[in-house]
Protein backbone atom coordinates (compact mmCIF):
# COMPACT_ATOMS: atom_id res chain seq x y z
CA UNK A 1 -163.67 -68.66 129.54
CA UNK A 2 -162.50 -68.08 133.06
CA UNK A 3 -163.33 -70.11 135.91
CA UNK A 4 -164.86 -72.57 133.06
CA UNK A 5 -164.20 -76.62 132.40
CA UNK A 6 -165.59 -77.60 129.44
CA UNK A 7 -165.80 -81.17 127.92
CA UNK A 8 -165.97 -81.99 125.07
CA UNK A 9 -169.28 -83.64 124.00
CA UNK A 10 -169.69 -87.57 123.07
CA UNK A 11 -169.97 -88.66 119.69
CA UNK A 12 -170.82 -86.38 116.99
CA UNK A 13 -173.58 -88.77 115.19
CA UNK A 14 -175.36 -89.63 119.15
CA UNK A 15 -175.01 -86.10 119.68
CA UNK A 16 -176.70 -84.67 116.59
CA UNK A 17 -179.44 -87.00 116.61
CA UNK A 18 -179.63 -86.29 120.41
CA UNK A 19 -180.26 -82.37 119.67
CA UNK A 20 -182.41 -82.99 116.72
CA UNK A 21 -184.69 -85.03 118.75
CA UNK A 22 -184.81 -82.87 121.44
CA UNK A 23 -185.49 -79.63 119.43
CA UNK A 24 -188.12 -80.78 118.03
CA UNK A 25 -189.81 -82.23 121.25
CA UNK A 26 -188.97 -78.53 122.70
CA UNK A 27 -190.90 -77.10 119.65
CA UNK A 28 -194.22 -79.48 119.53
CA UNK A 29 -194.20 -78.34 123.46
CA UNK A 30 -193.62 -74.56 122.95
CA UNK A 31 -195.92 -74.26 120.17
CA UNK A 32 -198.77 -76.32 121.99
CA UNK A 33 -199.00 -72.93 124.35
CA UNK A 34 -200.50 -69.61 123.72
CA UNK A 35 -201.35 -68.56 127.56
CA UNK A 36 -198.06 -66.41 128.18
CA UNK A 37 -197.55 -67.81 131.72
CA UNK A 38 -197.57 -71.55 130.13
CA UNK A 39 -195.31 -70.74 127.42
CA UNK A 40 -192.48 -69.47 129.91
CA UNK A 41 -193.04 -72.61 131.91
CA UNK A 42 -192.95 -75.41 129.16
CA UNK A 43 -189.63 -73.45 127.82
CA UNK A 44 -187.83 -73.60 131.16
CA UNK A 45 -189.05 -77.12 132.12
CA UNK A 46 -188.52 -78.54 128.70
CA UNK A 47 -184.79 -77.37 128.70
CA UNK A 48 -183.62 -78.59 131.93
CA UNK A 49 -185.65 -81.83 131.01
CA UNK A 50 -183.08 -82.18 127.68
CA UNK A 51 -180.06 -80.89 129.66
CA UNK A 52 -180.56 -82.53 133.19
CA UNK A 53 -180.24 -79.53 135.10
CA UNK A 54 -181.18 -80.02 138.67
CA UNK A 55 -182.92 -76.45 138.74
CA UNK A 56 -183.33 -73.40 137.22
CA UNK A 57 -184.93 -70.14 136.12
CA UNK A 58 -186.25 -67.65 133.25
CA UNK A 59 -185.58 -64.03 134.47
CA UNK A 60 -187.62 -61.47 132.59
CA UNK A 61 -186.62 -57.91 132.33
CA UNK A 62 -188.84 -55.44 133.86
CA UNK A 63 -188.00 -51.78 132.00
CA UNK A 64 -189.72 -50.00 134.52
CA UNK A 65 -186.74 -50.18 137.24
CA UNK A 66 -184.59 -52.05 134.66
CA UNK A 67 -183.97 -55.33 137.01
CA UNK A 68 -184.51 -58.64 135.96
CA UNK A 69 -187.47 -60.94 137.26
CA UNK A 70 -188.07 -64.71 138.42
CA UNK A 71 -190.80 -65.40 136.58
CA UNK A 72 -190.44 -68.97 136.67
CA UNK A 73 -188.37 -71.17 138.61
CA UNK A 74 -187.78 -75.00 138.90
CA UNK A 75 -185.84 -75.99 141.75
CA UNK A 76 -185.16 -76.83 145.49
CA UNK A 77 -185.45 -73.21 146.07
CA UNK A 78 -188.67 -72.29 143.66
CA UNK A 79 -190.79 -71.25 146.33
CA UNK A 80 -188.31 -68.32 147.65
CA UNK A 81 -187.22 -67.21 144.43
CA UNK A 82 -190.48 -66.34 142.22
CA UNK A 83 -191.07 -63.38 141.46
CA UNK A 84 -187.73 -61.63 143.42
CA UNK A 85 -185.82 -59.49 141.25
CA UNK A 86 -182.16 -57.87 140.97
CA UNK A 87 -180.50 -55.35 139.54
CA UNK A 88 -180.11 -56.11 135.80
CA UNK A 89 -176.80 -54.84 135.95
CA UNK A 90 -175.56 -57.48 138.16
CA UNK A 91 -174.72 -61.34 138.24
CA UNK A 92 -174.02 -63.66 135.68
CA UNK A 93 -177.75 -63.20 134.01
CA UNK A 94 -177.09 -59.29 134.25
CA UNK A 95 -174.15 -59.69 131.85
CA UNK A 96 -175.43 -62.16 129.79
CA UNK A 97 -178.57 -59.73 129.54
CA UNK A 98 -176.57 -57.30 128.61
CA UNK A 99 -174.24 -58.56 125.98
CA UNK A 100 -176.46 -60.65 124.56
CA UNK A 101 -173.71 -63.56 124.97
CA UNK A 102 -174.21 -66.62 125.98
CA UNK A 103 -172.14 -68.41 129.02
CA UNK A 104 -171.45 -71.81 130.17
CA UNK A 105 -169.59 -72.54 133.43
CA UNK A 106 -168.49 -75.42 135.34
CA UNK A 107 -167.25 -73.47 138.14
CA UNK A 108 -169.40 -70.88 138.69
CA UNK A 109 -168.11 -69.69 141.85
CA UNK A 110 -164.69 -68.89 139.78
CA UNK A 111 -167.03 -65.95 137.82
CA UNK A 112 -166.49 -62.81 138.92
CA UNK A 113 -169.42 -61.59 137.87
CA UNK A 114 -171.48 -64.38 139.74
CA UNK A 115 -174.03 -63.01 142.13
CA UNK A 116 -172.99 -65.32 145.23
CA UNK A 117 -175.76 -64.05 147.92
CA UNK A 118 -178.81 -65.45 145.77
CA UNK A 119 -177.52 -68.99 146.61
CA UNK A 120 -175.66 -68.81 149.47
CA UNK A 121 -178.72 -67.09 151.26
CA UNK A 122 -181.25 -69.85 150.54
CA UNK A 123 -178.76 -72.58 150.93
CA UNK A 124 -178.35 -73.44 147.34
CA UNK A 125 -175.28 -72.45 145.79
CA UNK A 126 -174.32 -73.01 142.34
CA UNK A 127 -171.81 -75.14 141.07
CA UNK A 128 -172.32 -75.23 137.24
CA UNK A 129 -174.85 -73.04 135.08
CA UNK A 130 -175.61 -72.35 131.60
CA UNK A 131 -177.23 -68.77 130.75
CA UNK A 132 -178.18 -68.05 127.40
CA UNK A 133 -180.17 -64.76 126.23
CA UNK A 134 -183.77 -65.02 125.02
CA UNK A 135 -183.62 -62.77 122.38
CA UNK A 136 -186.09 -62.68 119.53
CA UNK A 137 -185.70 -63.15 115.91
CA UNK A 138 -185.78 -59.74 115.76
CA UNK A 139 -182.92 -59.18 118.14
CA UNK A 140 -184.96 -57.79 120.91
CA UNK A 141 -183.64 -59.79 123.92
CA UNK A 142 -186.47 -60.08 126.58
CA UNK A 143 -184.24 -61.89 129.23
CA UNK A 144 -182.54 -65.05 130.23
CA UNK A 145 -182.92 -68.55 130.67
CA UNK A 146 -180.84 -70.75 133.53
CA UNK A 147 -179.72 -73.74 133.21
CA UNK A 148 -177.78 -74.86 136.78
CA UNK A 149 -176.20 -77.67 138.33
CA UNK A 150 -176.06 -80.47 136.06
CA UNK A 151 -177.41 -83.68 137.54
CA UNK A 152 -174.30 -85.85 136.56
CA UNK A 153 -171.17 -84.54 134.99
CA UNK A 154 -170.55 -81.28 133.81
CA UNK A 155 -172.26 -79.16 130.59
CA UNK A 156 -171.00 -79.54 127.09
CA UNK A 157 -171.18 -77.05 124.44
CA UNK A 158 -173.92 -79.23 123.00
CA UNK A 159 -175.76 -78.52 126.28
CA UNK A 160 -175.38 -74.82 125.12
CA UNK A 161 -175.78 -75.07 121.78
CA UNK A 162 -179.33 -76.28 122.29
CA UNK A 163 -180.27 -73.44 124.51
CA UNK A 164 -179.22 -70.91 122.68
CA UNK A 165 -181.45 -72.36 119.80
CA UNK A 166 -184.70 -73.80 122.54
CA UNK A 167 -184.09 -69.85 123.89
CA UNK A 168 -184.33 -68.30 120.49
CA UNK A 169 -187.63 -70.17 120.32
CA UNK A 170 -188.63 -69.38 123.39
CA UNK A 171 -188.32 -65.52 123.20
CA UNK A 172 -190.09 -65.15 119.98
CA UNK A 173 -193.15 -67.03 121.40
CA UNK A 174 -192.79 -65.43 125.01
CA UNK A 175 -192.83 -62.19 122.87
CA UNK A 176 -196.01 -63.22 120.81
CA UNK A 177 -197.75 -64.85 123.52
CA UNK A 178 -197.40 -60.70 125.48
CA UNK A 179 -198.49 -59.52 122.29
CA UNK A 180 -201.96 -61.48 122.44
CA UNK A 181 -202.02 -61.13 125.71
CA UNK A 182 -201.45 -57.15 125.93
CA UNK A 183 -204.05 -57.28 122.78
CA UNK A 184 -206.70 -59.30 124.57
CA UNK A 185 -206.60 -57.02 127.64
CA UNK A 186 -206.95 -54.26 125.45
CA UNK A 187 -209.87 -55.35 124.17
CA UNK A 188 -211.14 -56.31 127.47
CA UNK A 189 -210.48 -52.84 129.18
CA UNK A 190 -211.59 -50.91 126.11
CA UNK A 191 -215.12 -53.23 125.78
CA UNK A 192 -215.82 -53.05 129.66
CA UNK A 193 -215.32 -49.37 129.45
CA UNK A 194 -217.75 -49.28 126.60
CA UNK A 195 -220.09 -51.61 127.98
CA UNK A 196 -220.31 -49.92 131.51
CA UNK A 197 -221.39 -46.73 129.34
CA UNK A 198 -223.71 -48.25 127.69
CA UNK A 199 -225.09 -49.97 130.50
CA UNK A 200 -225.44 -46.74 132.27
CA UNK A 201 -227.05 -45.42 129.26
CA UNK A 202 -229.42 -48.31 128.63
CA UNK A 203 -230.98 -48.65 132.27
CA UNK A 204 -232.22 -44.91 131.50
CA UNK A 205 -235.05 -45.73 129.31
CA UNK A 206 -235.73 -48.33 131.73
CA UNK A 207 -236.00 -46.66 134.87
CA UNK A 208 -238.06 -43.97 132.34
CA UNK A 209 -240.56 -45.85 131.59
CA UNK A 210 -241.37 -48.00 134.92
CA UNK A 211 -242.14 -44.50 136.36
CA UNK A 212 -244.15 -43.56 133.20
CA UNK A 213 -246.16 -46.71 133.91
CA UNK A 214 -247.11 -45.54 137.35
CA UNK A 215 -248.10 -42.18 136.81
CA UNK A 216 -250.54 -43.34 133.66
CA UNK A 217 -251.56 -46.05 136.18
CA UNK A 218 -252.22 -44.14 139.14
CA UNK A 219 -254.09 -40.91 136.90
CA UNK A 220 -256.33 -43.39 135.17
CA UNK A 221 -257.38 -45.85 138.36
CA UNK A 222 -257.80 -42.44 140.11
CA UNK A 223 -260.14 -41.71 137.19
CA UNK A 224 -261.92 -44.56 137.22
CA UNK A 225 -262.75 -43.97 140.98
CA UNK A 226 -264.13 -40.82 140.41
CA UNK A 227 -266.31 -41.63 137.79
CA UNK A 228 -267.62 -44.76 139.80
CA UNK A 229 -268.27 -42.27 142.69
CA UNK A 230 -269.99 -39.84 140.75
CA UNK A 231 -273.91 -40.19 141.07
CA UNK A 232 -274.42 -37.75 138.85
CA UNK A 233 -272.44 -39.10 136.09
CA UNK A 234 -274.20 -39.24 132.34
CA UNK A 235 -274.45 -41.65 130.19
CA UNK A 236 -271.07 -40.92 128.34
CA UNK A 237 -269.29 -42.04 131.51
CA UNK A 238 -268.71 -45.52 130.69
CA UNK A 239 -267.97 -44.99 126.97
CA UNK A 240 -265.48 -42.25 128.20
CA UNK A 241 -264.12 -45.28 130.98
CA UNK A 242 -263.84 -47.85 128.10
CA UNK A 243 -262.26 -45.47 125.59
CA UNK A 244 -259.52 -44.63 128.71
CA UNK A 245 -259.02 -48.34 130.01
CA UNK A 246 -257.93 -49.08 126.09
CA UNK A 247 -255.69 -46.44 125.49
CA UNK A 248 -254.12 -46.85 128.96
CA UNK A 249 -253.33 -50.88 127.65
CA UNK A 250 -252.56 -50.24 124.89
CA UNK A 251 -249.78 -47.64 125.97
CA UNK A 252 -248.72 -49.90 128.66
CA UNK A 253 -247.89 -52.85 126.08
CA UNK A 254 -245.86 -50.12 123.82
CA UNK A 255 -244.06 -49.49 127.45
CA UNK A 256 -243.75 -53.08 128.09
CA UNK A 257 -242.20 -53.84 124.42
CA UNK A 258 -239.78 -50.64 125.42
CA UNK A 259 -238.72 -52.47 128.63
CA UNK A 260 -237.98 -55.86 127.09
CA UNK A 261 -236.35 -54.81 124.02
CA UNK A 262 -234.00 -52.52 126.47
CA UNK A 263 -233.44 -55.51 128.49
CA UNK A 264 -232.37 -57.93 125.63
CA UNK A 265 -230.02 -54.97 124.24
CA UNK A 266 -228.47 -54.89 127.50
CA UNK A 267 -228.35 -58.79 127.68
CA UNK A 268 -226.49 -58.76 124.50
CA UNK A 269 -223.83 -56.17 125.62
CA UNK A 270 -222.84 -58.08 129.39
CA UNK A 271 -222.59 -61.31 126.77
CA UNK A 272 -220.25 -59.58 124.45
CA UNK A 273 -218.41 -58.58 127.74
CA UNK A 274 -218.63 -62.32 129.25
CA UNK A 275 -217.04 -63.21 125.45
CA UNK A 276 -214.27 -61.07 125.77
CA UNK A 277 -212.70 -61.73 129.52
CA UNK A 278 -212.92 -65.47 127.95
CA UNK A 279 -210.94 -64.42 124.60
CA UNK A 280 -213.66 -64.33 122.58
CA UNK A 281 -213.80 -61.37 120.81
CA UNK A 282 -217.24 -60.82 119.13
CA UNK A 283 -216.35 -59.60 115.50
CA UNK A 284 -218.66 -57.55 113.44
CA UNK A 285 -222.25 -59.19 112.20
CA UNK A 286 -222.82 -57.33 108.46
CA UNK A 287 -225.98 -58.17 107.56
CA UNK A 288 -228.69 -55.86 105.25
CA UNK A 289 -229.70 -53.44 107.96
CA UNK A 290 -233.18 -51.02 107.63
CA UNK A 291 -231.17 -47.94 109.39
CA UNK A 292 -234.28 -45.91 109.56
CA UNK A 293 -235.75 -48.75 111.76
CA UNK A 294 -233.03 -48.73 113.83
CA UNK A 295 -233.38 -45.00 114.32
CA UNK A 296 -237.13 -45.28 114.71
CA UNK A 297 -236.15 -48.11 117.93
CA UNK A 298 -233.84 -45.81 119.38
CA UNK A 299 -236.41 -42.77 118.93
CA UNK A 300 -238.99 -45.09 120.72
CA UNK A 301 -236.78 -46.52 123.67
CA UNK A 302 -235.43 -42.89 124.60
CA UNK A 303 -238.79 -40.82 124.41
CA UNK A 304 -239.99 -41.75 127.63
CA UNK A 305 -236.29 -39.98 128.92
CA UNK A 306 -236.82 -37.42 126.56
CA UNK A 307 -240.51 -36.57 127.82
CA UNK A 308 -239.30 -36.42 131.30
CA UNK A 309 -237.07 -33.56 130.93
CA UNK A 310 -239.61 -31.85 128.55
CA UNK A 311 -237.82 -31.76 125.52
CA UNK A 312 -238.95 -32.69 122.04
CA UNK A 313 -237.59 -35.80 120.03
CA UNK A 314 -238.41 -36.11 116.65
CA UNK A 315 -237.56 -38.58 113.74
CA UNK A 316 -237.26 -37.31 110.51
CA UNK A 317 -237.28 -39.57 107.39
CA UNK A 318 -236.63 -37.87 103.62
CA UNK A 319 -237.58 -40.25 101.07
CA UNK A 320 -236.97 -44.25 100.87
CA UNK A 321 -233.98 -45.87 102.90
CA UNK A 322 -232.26 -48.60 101.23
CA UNK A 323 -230.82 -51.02 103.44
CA UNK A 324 -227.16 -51.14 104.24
CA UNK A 325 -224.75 -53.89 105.36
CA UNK A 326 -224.13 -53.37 108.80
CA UNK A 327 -224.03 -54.82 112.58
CA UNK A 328 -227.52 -53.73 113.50
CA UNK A 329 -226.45 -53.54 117.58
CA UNK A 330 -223.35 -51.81 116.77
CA UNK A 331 -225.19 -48.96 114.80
CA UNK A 332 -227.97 -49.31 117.24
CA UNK A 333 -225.63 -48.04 120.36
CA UNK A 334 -224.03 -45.41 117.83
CA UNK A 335 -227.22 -43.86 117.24
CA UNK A 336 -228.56 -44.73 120.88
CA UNK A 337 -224.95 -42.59 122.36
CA UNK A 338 -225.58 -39.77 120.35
CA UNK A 339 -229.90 -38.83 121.27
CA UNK A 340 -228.94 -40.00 124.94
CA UNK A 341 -225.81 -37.32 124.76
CA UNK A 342 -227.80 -35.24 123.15
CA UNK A 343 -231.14 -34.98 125.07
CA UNK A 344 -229.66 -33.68 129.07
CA UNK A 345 -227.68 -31.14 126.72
CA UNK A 346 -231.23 -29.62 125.23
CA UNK A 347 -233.18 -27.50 127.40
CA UNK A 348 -236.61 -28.01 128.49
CA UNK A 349 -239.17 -27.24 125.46
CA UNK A 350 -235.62 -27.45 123.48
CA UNK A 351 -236.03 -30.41 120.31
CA UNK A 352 -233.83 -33.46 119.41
CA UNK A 353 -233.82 -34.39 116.12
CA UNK A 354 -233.14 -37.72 114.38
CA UNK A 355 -232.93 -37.70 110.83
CA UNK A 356 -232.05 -40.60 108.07
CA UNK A 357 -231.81 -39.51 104.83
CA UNK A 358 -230.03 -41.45 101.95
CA UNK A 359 -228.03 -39.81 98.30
CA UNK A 360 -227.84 -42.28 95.86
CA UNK A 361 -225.67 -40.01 93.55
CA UNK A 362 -222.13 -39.37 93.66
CA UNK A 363 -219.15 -40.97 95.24
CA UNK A 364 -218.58 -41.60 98.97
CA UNK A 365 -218.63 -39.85 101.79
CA UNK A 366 -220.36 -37.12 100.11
CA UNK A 367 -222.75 -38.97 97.87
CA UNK A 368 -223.35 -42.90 97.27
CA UNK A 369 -223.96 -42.93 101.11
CA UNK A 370 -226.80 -42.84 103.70
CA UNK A 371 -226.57 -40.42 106.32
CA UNK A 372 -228.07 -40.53 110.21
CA UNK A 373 -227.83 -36.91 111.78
CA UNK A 374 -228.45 -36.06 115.27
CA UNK A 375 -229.00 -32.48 115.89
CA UNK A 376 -230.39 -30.57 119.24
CA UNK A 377 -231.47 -27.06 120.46
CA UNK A 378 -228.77 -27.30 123.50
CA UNK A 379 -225.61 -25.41 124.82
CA UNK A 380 -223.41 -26.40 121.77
CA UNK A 381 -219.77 -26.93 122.67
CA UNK A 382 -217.21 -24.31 122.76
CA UNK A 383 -214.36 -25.21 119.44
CA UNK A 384 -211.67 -27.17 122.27
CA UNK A 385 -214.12 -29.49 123.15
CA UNK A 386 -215.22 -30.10 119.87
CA UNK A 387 -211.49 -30.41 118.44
CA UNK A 388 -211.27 -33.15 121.16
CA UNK A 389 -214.43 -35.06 120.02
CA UNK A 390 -213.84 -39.15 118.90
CA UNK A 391 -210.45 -39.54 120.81
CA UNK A 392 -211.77 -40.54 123.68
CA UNK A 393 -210.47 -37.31 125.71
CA UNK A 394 -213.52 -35.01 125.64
CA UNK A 395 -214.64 -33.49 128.80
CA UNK A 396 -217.85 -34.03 130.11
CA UNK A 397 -219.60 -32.28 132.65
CA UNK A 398 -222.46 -34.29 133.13
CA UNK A 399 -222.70 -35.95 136.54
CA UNK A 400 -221.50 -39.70 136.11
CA UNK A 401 -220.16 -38.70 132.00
CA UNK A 402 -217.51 -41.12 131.08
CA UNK A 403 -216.62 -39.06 127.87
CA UNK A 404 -217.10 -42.20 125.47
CA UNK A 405 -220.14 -41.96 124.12
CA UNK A 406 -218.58 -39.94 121.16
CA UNK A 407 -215.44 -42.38 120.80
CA UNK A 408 -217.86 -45.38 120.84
CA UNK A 409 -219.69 -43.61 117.44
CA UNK A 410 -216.10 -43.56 116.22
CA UNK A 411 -215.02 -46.83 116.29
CA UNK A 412 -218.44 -47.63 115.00
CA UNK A 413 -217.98 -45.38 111.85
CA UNK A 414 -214.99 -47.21 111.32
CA UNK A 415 -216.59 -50.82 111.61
CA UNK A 416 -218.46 -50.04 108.99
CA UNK A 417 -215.82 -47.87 106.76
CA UNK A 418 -218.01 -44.93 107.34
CA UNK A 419 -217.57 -41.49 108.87
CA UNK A 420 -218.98 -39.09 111.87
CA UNK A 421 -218.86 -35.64 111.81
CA UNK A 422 -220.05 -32.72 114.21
CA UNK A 423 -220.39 -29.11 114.11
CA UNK A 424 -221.45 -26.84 117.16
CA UNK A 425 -221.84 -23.50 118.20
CA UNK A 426 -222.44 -22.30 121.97
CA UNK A 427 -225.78 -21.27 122.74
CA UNK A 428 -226.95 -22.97 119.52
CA UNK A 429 -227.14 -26.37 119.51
CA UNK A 430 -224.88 -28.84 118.00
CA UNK A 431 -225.39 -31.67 115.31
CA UNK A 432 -223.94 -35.01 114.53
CA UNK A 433 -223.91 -36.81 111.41
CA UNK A 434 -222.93 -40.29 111.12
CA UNK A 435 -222.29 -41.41 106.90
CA UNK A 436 -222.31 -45.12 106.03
CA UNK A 437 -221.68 -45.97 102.14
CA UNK A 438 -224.38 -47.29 100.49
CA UNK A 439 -222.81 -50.68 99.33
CA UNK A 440 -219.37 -51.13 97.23
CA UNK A 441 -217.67 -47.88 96.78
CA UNK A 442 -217.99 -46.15 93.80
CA UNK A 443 -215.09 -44.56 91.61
CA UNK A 444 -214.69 -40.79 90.88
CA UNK A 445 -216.95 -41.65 87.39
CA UNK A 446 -219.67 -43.15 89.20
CA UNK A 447 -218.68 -46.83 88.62
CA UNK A 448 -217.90 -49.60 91.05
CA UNK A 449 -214.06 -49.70 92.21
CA UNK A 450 -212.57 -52.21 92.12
């Protein structure tokens, strides 16, 4: 190797047990991390720990402007070197990035390829180094680990040796700890986007029925004044008052059990995104579910919206329901996206229409299932919107639409191994059916699969 001096290691018994030991204190570390951040630190510090190396670095390669990264540095020089970058194309960790090859040196500044500035710069030149790829089991090599200026002596192949194997390690945890990470955000930036819709969506009925309170407030106590000033009022008057004051409670309670159940739905859904930003992903809850109930609750929280634009919402229930496994809040937003999509797109005097209906025969999606369609009197959608429904990329034009509401039925379908459908036609109206299977599937001759 030019440039290089390399001894020869000490004995062959000290040395083995010496790696042993050390590889396996390298892999209780490594594999006692699952934040990516900590897993490229205990790597780096680990190494130079086993090696004595004064300093060093894991450079990460960034593919956007193909250059490799600090991403962690230990060292006289830490501070000034995090998160700088360089061409990956140059240096000593550029080639070794590139090849894939591993290099020891105990005269780095004999190395052509050595990158002097870096060093000479920050007043910390190089003397001897070890740079060993972090490549993956898989051969996918993410970038390189440093190893420089041994504290006494020089490096030995051993020195290498165990690298090479602490850096295999490494990569393959660096790469799975990205992989749960980029997962986790995923989640994260997919739930917030849902629960921001939803959140939107749920303070609707809300707002609804406050102001529903105060007109049926302010009509009735206006009534009541009248009456009381009225002289000439007859005998029916206070019967007629009494009759009023009780139907005014009672449809204030109904508003009040509107507001509170809203409320604890959208408690549930800023919980679920508190879970998630802490890693908790909230999986499904199955449990027997009375869909037509849910319906009826979603029916009940949005008519006060529904009145207020003057449009008709109806539920519509053909025969008996059996109950279905399923996360009862999950189909509850489903169903709760599609009458809230549904009811600004329906004209006023225009009808909404909610209906559960279950077939017992046959095999699923077409029979052996329980359906819950949504259909309204409105605009429709012309055939490239509709093409573009439950991806996520479907226009909307309504003022403050996000677009989701029909992606969030989607991924609810598919919770639950069910299906959504839609047809449409401008000036007509459109409909929405959501199918859930009526317990195990069934095979083509009507038995239970397997």
């Amino acid at each position: 190797m030019p440039g290089s001096s390399v001894p020869e290691a000490g004995a062959r018994g000290d040395s083995h047990d010496r790696r042993v030991a050390a590889i396996l204190d390298i892999t209780e570390v490594l594999c006692g991390k699952t934040e990516y951040t900590e897993v490229v630190a205990a790597a780096l510090e680990a190494s130079l720990d086993t090696v004595d190396a004064e300093s060093g670095c894991v450079l990460l390669h960034s593919p956007a402007d193909d250059s490799l990264v600090f991403e962690y540095v230990v060292g006289p020089i830490a501070d000034q070197l995090l998160g700088q970058s360089f061409s990956a194309t140059q240096g000593i960790a550029g080639k070794v990035f590139r090849t894939g090859t591993a290099l020891l040196s105990n005269d780095v500044r004999a190395e052509e390829c050595h990158l002097r500035r870096i060093g000479d710069e920050m007043g910390y030149p190089s003397r001897t180094m070890i740079a060993v790829p972090l490549t993956t089991l898989g051969g996918r090599t993410l970038g390189i680990l440093q190893a420089i200026n041994k504290r006494e002596g020089a490096f030995v192949h051993e020195d290498l040796e165990l690298l090479r194997i602490v850096a295999t390690q490494a990569a393959t945890i660096i790469e799975n700890a990205r992989l749960h990470e980029d997962a986790r955000l995923g989640a994260v930036a997919r739930l917030l986007g849902d629960v921001s819709h939803d959140v939107k969506n749920l303070v609707s009925p809300i707002i609804a029925c406050a102001r529903a309170l105060e007109t049926i407030l302010e009509k009735h106590f206006a009534r009541i004044e009248d009456v009381l000033a009225d002289d000439r009022a007859d005998a029916s008057a206070p019967q007629e008052l009494a009759e009023n004051a009780a139907q005014t409670r009672a449809r204030c309670a109904e508003a009040r059990d509107l507001l509170e159940r809203a409320a604890e739905r959208l408690t549930e859904r800023t919980s679920q995104m508190a879970d998630c930003l802490r890693g908790n992903i909230t999986p499904p809850r199955m449990e027997p579910t009375d869909v037509a109930k849910v319906a009826a609750e979603v029916v009940s929280v949005l008519q006060p919206t529904a009145h207020g634009r003057e449009v008709a919402l109806v539920l519509e229930r053909s025969g008996d329901c059996p109950a279905v496994l399923a996360d009862e809040s999950r189909l509850f937003n489903a169903v709760y996206n599609l009458v809230i999509n549904a009811i600004p797109e329906t004209p006023r005097g225009g009808r909404v229409t909610v209906g559960v209906a279950a077939i017992p025969e046959g095999v699923f999606p077409d029979g052996h299932c329980l359906k819950i369609e949504v259909r309204d009197t409105g605009r429709g959608m012309p055939p490239e919107v509709l093409r573009k429904l439950f991806t996520g990329d479907v226009p909307t034009k309504k003022p403050g639409g996000t677009g989701l509401g029909t992606r969030i039925v989607k991924d609810v379908a598919d919770i639950h191994g069910g299906t959504v459908s839609a047809s449409s036609e401008p000036g007509r109206g459109s409909s929405f059916t959501l199918t859930l299977p009526l317990g195990p599937p069934q095979s083509p001759d009507g038995n239970h699969g397997p």
